[in-house]
PDB file of N, CA and C in Angstrom:
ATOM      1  N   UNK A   1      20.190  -4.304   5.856  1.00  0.00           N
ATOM      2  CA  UNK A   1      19.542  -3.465   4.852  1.00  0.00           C
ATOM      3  C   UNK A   1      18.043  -3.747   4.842  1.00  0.00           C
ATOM      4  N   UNK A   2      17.087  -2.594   4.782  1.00  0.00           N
ATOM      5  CA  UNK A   2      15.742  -2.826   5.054  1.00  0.00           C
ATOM      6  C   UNK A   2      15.166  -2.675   3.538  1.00  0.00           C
ATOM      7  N   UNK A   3      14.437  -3.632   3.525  1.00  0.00           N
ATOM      8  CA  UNK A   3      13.790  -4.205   1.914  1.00  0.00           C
ATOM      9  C   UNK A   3      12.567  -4.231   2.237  1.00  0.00           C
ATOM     10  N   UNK A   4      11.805  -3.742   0.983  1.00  0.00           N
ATOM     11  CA  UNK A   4      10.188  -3.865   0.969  1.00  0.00           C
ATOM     12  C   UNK A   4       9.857  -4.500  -0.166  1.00  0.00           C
ATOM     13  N   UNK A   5       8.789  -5.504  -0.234  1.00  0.00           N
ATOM     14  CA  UNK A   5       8.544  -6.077  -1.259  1.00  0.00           C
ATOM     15  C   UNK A   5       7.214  -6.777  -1.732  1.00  0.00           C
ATOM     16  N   UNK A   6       6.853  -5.497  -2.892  1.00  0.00           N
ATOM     17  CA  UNK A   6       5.745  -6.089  -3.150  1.00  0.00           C
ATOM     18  C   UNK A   6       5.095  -6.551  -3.923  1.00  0.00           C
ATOM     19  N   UNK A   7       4.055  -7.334  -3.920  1.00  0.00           N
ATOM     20  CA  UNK A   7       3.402  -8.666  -4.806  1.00  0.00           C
ATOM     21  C   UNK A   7       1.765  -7.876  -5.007  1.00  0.00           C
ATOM     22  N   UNK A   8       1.011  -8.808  -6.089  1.00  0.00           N
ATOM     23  CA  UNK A   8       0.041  -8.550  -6.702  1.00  0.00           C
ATOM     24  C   UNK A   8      -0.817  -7.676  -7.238  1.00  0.00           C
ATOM     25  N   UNK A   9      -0.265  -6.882  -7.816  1.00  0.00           N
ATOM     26  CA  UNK A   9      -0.383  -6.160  -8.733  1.00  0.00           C
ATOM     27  C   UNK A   9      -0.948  -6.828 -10.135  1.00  0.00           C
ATOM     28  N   UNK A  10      -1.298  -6.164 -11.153  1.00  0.00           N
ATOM     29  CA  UNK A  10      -1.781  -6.849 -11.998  1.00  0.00           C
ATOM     30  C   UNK A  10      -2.680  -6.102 -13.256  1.00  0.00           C
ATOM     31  N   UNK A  11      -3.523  -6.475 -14.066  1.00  0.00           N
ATOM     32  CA  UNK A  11      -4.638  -5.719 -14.943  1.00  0.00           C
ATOM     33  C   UNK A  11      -5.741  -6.286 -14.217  1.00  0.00           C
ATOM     34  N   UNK A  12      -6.857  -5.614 -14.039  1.00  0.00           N
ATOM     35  CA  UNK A  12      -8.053  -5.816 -13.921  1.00  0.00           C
ATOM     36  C   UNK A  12      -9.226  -5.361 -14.176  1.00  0.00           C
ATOM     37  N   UNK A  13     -10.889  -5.655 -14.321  1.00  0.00           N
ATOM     38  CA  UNK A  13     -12.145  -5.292 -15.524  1.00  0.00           C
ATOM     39  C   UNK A  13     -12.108  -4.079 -13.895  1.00  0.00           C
ATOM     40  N   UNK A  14     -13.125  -3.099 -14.739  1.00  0.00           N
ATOM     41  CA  UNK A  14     -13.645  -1.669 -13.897  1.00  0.00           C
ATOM     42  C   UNK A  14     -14.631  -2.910 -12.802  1.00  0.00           C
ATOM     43  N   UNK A  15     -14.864  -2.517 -11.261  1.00  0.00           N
ATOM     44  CA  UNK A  15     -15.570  -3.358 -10.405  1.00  0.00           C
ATOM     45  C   UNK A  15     -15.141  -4.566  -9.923  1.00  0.00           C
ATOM     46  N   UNK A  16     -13.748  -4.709 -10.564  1.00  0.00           N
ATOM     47  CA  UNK A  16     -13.165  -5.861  -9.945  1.00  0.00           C
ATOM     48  C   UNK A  16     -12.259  -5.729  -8.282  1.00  0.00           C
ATOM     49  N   UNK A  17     -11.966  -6.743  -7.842  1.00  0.00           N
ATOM     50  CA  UNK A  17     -10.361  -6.618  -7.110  1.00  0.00           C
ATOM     51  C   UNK A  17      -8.910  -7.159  -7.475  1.00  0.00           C
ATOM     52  N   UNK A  18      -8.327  -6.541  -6.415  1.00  0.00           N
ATOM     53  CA  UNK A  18      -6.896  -7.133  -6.260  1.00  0.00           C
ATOM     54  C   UNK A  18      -6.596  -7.479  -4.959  1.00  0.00           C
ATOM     55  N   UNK A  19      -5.913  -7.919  -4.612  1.00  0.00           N
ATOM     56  CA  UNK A  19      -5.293  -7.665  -2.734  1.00  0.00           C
ATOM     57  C   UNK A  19      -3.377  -7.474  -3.149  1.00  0.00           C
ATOM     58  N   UNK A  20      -3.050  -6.165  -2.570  1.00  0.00           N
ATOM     59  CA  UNK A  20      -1.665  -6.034  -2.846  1.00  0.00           C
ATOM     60  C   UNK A  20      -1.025  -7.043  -1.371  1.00  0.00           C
ATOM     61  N   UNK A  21      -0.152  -7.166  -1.393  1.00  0.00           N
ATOM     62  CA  UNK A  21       1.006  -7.929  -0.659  1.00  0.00           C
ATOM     63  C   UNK A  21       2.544  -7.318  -0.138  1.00  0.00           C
ATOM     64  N   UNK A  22       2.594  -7.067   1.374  1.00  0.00           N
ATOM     65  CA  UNK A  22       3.899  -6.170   1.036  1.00  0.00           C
ATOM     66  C   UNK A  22       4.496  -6.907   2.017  1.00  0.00           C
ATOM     67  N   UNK A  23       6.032  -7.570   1.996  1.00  0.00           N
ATOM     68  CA  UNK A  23       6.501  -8.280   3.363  1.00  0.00           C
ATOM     69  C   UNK A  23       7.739  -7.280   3.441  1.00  0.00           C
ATOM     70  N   UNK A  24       8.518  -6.740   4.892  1.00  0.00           N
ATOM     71  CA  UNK A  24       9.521  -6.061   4.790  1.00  0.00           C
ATOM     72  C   UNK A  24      11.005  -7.293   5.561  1.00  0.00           C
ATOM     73  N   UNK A  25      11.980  -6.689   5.334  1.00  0.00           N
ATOM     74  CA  UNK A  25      13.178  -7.674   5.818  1.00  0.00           C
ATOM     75  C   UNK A  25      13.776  -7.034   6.166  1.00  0.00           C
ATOM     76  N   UNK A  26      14.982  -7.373   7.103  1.00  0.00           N
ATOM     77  CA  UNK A  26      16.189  -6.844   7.278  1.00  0.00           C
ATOM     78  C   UNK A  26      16.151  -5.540   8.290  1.00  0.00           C
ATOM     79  N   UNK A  27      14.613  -5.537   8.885  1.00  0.00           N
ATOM     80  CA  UNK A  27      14.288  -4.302  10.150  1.00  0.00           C
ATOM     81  C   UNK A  27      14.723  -5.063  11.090  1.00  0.00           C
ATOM     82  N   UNK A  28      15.293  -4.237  11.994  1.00  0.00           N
ATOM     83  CA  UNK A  28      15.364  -5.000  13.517  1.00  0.00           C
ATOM     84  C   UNK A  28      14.791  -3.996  14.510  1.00  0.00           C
ATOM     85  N   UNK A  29      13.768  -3.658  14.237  1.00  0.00           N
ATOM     86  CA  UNK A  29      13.078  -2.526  14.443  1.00  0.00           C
ATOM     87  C   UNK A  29      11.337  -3.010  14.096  1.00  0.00           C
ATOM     88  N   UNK A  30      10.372  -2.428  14.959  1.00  0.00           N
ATOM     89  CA  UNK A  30       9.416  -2.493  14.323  1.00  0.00           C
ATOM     90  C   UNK A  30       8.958  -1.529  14.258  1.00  0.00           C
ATOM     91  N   UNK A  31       7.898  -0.834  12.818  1.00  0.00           N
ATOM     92  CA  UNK A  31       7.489   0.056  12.091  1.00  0.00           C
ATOM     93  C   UNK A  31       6.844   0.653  12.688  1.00  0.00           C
ATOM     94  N   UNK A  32       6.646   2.144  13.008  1.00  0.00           N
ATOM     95  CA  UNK A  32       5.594   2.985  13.567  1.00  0.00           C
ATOM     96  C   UNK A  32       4.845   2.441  12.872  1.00  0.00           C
ATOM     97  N   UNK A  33       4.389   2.815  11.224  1.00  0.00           N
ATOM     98  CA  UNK A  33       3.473   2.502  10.759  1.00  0.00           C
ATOM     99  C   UNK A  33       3.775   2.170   9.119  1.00  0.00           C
ATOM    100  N   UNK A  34       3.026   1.139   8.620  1.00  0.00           N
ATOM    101  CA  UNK A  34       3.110   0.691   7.478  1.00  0.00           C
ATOM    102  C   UNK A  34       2.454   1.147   6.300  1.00  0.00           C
ATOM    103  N   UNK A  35       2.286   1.040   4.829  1.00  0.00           N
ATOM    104  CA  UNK A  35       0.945   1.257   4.196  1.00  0.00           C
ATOM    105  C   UNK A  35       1.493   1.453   2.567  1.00  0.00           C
ATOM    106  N   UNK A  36       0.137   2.238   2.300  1.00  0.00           N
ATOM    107  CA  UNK A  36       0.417   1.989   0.804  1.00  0.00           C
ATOM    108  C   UNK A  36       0.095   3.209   0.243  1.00  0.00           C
ATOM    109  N   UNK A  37       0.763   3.802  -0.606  1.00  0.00           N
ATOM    110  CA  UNK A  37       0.724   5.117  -1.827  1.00  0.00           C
ATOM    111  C   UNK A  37       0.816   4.696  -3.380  1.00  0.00           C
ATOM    112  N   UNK A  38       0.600   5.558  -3.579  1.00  0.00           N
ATOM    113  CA  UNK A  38       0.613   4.948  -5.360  1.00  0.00           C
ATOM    114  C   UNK A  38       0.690   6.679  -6.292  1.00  0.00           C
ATOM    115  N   UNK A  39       1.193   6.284  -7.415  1.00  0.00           N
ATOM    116  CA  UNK A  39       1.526   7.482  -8.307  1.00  0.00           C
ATOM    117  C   UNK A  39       0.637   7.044  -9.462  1.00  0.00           C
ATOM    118  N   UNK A  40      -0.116   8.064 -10.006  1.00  0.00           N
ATOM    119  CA  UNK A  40      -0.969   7.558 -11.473  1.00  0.00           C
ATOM    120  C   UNK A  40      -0.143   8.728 -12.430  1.00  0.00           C
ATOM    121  N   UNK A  41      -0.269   8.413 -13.484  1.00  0.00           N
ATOM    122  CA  UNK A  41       0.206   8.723 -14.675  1.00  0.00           C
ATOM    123  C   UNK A  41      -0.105  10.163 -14.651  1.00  0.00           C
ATOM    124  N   UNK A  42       0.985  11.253 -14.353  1.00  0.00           N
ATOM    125  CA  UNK A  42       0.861  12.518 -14.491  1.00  0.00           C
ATOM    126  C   UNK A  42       0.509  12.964 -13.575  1.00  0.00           C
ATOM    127  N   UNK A  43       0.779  12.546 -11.933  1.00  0.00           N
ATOM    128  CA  UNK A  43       0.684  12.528 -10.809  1.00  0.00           C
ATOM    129  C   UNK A  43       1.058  12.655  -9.521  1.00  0.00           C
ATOM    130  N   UNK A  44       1.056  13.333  -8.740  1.00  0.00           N
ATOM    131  CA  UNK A  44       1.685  13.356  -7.483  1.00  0.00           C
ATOM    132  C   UNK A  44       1.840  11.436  -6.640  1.00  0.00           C
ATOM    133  N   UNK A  45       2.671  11.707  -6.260  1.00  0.00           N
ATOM    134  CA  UNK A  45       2.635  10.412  -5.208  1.00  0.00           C
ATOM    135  C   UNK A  45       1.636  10.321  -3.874  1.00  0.00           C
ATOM    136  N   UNK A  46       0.680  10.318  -3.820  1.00  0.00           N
ATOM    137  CA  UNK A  46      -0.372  10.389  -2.729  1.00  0.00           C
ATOM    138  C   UNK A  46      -0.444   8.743  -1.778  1.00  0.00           C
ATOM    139  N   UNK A  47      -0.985   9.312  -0.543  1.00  0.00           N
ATOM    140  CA  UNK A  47      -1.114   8.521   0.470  1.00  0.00           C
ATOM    141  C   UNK A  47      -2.321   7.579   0.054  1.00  0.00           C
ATOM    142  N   UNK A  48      -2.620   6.571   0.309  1.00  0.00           N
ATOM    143  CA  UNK A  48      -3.298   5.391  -0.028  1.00  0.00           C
ATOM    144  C   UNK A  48      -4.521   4.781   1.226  1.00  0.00           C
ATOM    145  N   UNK A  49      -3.547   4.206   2.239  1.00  0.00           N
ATOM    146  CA  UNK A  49      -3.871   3.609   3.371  1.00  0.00           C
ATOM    147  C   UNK A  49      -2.708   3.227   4.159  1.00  0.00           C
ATOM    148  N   UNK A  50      -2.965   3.849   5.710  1.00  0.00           N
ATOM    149  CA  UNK A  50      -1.590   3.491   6.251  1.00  0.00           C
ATOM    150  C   UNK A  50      -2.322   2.882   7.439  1.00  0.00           C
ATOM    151  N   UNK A  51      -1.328   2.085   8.508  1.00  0.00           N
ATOM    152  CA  UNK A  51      -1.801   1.435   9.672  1.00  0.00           C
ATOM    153  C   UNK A  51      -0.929   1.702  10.348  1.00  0.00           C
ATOM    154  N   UNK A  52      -0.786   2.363  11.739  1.00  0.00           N
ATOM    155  CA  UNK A  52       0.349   2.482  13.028  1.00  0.00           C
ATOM    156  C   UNK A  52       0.131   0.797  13.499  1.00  0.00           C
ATOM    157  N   UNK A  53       1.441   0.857  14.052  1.00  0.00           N
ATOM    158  CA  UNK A  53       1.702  -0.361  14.801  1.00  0.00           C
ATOM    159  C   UNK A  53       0.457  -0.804  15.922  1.00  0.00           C
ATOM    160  N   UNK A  54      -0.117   0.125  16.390  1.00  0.00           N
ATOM    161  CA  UNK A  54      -1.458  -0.025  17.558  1.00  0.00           C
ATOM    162  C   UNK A  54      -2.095  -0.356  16.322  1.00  0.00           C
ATOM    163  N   UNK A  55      -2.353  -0.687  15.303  1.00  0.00           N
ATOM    164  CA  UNK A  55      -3.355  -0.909  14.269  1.00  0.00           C
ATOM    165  C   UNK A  55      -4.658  -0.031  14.170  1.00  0.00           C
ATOM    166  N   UNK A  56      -3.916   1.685  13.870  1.00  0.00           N
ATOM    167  CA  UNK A  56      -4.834   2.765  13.949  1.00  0.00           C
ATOM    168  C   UNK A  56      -4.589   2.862  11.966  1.00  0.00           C
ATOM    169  N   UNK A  57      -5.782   2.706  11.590  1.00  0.00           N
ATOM    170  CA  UNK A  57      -5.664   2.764   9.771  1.00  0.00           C
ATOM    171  C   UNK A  57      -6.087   4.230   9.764  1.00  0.00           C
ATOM    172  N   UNK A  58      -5.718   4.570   8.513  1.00  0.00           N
ATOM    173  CA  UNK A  58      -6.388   5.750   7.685  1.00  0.00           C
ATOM    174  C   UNK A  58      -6.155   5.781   6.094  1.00  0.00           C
ATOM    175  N   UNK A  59      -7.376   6.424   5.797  1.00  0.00           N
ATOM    176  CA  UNK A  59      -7.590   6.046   4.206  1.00  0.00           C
ATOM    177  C   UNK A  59      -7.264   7.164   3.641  1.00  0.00           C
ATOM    178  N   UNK A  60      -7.602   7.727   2.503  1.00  0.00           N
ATOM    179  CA  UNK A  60      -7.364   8.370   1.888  1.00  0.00           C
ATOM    180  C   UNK A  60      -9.467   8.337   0.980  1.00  0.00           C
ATOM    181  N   UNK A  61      -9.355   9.238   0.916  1.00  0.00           N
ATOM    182  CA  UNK A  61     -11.165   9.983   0.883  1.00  0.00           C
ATOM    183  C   UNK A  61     -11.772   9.194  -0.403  1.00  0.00           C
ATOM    184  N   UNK A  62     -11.003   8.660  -1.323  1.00  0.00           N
ATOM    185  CA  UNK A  62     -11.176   8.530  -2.623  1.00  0.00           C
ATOM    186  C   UNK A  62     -11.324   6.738  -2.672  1.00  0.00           C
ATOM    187  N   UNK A  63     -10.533   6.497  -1.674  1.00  0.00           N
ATOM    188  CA  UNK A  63     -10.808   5.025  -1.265  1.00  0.00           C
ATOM    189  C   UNK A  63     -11.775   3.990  -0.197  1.00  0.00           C
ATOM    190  N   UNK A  64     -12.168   4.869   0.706  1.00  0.00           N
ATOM    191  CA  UNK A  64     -12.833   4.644   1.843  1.00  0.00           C
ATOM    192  C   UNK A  64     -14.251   3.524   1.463  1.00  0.00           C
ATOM    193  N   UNK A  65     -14.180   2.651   2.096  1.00  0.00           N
ATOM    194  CA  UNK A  65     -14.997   1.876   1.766  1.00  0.00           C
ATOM    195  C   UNK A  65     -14.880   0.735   0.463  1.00  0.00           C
ATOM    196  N   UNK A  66     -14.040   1.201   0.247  1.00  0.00           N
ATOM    197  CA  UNK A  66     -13.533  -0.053  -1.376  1.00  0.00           C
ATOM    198  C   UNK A  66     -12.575  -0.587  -0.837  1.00  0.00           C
ATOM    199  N   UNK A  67     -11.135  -0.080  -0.349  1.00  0.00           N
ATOM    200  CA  UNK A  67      -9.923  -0.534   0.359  1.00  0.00           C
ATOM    201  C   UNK A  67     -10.142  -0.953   1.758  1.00  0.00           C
ATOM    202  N   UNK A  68      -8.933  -1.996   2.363  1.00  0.00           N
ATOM    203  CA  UNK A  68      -9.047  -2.444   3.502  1.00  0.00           C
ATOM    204  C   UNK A  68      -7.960  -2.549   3.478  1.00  0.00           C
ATOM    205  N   UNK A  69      -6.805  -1.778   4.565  1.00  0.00           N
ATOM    206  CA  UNK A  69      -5.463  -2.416   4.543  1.00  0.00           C
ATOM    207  C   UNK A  69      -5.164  -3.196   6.336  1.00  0.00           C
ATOM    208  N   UNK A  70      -4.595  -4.032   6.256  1.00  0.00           N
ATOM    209  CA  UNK A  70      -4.349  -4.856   7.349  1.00  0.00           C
ATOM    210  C   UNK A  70      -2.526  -5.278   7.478  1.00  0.00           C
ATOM    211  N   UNK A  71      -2.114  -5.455   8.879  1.00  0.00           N
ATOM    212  CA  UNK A  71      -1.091  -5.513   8.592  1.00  0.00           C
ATOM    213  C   UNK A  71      -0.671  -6.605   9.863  1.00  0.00           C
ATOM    214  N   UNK A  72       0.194  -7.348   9.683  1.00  0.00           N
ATOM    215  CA  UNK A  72       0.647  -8.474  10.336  1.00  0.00           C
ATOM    216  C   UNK A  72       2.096  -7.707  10.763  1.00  0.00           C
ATOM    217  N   UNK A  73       2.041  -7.541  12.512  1.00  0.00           N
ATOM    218  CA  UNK A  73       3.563  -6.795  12.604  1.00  0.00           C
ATOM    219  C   UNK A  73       4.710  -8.124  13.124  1.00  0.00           C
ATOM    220  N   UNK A  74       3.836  -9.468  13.194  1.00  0.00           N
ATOM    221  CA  UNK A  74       4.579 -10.616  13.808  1.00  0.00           C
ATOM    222  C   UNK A  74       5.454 -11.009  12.047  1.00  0.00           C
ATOM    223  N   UNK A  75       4.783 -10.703  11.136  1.00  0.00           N
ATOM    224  CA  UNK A  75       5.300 -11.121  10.218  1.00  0.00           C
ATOM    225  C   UNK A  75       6.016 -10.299   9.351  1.00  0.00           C
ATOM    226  N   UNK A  76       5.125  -8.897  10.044  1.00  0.00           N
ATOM    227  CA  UNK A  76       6.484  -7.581   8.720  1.00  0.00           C
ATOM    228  C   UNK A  76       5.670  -7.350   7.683  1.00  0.00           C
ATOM    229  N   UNK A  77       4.506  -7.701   7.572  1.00  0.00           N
ATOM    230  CA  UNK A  77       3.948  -7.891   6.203  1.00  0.00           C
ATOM    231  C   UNK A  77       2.504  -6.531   6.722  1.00  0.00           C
ATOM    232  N   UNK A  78       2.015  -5.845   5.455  1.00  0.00           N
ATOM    233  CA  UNK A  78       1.244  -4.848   4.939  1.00  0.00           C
ATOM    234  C   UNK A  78       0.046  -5.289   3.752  1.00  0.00           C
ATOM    235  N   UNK A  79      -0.634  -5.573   3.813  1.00  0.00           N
ATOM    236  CA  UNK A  79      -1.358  -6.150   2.622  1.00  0.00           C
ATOM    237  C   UNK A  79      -2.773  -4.830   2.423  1.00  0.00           C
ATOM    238  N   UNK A  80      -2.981  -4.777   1.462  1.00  0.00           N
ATOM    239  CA  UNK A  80      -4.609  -3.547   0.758  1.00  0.00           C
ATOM    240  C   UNK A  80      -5.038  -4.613  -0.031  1.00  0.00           C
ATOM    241  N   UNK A  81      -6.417  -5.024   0.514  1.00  0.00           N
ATOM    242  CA  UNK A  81      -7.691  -5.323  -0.652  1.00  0.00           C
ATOM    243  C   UNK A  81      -8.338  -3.793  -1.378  1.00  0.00           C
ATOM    244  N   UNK A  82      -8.203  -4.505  -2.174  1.00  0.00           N
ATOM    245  CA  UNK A  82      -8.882  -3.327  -3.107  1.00  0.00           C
ATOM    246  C   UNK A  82     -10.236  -3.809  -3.893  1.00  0.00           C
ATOM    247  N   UNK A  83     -10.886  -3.369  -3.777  1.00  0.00           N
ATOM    248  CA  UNK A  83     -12.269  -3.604  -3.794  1.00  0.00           C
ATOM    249  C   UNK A  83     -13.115  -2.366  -4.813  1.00  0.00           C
ATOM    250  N   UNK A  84     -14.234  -3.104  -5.844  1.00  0.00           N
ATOM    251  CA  UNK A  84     -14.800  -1.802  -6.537  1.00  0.00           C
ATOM    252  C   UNK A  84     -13.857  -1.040  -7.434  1.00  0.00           C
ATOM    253  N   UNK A  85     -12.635  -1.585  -8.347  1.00  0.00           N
ATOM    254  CA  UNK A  85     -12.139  -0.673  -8.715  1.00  0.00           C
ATOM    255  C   UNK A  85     -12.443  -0.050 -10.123  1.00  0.00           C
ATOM    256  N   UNK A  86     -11.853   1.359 -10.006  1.00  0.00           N
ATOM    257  CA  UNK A  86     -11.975   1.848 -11.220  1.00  0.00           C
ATOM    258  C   UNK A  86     -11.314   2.612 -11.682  1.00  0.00           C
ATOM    259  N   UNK A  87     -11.443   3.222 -12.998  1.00  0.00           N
ATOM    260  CA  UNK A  87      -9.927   3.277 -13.711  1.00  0.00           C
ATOM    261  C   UNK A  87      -9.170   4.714 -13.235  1.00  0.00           C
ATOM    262  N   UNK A  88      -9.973   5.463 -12.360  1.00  0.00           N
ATOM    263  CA  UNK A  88      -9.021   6.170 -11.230  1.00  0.00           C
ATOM    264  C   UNK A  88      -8.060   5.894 -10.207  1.00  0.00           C
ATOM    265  N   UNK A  89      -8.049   4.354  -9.886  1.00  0.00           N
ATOM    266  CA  UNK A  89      -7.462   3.443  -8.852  1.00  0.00           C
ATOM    267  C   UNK A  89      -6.056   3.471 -10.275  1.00  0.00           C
ATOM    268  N   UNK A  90      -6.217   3.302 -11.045  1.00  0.00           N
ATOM    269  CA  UNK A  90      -4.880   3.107 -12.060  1.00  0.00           C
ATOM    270  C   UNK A  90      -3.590   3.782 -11.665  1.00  0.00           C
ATOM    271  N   UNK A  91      -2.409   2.792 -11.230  1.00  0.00           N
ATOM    272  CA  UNK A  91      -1.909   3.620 -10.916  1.00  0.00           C
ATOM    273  C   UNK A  91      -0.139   2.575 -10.519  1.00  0.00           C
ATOM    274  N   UNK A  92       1.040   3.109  -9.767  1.00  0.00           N
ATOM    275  CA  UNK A  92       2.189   2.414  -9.328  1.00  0.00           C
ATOM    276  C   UNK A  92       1.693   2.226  -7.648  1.00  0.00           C
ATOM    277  N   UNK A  93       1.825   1.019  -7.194  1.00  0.00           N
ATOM    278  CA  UNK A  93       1.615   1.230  -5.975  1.00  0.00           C
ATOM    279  C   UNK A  93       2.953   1.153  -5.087  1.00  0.00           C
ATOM    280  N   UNK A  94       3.056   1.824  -4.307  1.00  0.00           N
ATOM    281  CA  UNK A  94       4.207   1.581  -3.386  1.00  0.00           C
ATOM    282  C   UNK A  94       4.286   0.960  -1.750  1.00  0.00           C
ATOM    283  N   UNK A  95       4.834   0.218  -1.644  1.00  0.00           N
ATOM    284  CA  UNK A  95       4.708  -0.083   0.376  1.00  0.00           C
ATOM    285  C   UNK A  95       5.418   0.946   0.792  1.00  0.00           C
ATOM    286  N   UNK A  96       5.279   1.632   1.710  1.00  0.00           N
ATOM    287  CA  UNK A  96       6.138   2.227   3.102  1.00  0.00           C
ATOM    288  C   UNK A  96       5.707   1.701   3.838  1.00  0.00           C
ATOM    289  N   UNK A  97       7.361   1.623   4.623  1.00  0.00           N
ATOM    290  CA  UNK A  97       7.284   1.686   6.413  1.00  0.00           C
ATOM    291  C   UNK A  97       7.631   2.596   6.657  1.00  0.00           C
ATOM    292  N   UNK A  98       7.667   3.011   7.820  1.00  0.00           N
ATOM    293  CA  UNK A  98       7.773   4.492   8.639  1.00  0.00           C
ATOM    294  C   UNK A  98       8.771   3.769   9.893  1.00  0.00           C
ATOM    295  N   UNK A  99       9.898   4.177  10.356  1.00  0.00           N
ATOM    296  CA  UNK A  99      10.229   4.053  12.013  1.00  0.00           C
ATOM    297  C   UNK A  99       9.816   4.703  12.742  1.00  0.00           C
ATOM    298  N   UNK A 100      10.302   6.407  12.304  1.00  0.00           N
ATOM    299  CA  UNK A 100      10.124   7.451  13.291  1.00  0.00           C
ATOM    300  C   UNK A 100       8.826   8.253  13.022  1.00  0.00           C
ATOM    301  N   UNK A 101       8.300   8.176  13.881  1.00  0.00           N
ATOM    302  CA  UNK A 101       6.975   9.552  12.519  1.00  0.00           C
ATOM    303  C   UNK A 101       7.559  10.510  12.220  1.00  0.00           C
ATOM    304  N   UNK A 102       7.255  11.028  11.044  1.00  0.00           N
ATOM    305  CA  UNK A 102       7.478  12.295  10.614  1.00  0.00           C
ATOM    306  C   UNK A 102       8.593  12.130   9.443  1.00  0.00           C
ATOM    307  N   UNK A 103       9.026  10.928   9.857  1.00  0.00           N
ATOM    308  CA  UNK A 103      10.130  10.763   8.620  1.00  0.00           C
ATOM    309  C   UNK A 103       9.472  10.326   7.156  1.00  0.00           C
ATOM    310  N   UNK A 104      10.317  10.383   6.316  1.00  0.00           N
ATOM    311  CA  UNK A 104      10.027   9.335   5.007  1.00  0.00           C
ATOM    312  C   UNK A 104       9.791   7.843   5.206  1.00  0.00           C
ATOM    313  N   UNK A 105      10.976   7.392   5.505  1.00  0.00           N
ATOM    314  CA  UNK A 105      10.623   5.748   5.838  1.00  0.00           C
ATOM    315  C   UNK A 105      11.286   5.109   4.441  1.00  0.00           C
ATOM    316  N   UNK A 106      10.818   3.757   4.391  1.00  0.00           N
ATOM    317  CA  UNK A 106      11.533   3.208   3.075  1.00  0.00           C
ATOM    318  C   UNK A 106       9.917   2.435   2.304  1.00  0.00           C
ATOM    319  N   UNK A 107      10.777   2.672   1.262  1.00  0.00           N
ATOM    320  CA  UNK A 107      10.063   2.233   0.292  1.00  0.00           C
ATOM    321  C   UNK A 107      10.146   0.909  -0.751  1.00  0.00           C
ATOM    322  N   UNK A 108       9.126   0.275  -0.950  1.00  0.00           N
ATOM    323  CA  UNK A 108       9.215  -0.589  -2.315  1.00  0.00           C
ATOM    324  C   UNK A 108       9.340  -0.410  -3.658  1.00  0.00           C
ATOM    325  N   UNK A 109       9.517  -1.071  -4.519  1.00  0.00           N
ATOM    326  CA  UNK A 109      10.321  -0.956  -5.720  1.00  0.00           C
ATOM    327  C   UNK A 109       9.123  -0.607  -6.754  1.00  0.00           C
ATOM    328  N   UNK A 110       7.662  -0.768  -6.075  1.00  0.00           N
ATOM    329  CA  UNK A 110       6.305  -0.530  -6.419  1.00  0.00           C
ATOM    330  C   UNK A 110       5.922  -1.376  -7.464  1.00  0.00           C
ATOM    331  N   UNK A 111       4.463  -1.371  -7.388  1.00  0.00           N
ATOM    332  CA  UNK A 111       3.675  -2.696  -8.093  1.00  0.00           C
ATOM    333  C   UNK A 111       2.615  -1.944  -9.185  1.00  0.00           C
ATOM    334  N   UNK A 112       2.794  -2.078 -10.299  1.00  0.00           N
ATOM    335  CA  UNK A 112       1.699  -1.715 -10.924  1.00  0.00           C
ATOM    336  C   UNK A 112       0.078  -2.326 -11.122  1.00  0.00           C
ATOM    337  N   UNK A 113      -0.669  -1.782 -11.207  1.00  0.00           N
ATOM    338  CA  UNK A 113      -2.068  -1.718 -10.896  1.00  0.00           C
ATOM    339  C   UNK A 113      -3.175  -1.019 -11.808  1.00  0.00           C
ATOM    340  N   UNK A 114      -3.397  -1.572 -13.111  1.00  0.00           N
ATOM    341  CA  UNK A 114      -4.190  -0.877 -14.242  1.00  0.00           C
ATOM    342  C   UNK A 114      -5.596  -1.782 -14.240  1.00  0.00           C
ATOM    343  N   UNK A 115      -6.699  -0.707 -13.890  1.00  0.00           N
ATOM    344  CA  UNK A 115      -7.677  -0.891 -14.362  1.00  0.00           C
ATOM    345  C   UNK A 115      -8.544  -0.622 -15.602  1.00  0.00           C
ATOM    346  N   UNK A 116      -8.949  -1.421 -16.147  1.00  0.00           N
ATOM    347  CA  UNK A 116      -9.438  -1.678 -17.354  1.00  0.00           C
ATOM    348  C   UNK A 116     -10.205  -2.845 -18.245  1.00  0.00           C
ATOM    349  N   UNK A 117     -11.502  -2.160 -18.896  1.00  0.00           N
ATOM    350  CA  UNK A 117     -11.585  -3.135 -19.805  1.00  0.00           C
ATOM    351  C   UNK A 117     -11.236  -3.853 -20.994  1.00  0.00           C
TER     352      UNK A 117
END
């Protein structure tokens, strides 16, 4: 059974960071590509930052330059610094992996992430 699981999430002041944490288990497979989405309050579920296994990233327009996602495929693990935030970043974050492209992939149980003073 393939599990995603993720860590650090938290409250934080407007201009601060976080670094999320995502390790996956139970693949015997490795991930086309990994990454992170998040849902804000009254919101579509939107794309975040993802990384293909060649370690090709892409951001999402709203993040570029604040976020950095990196991903360890020896270890299974997905991690986003988040950098500069503000209370538009507010939001559930989720890990995906991907196997096949084009598919859904699986998901984490998601991490919440409120910015604020």
């Amino acid at each position: 059974q393939v599990r995603l699981v993720e860590s650090g999430g938290g409250l934080v002041q407007p201009g601060g960071s976080l670094r999320l944490s995502c390790v996956a288990s139970g693949n015997t497979f490795r991930f086309h590509a990994m990454g992170w989405y998040r849902r804000a309050p009254g919101k579509q579920r939107e794309l975040v930052a993802r990384m293909t296994s060649a370690g090709t990233p892409n951001y999402a327009d709203s993040v570029k330059g604040r976020f950095t996602i990196s991903r360890d495929n020896a270890k299974n693990t997905v991690d986003l610094q988040m950098n500069s935030l503000n209370s538009d970043d507010t939001a559930v974050y989720y890990c995906n992996g991907v196997r096949f492209p084009g598919t859904s992939g699986y998901w984490g149980q998601g991490t919440q992430v409120t910015v604020s003073s």
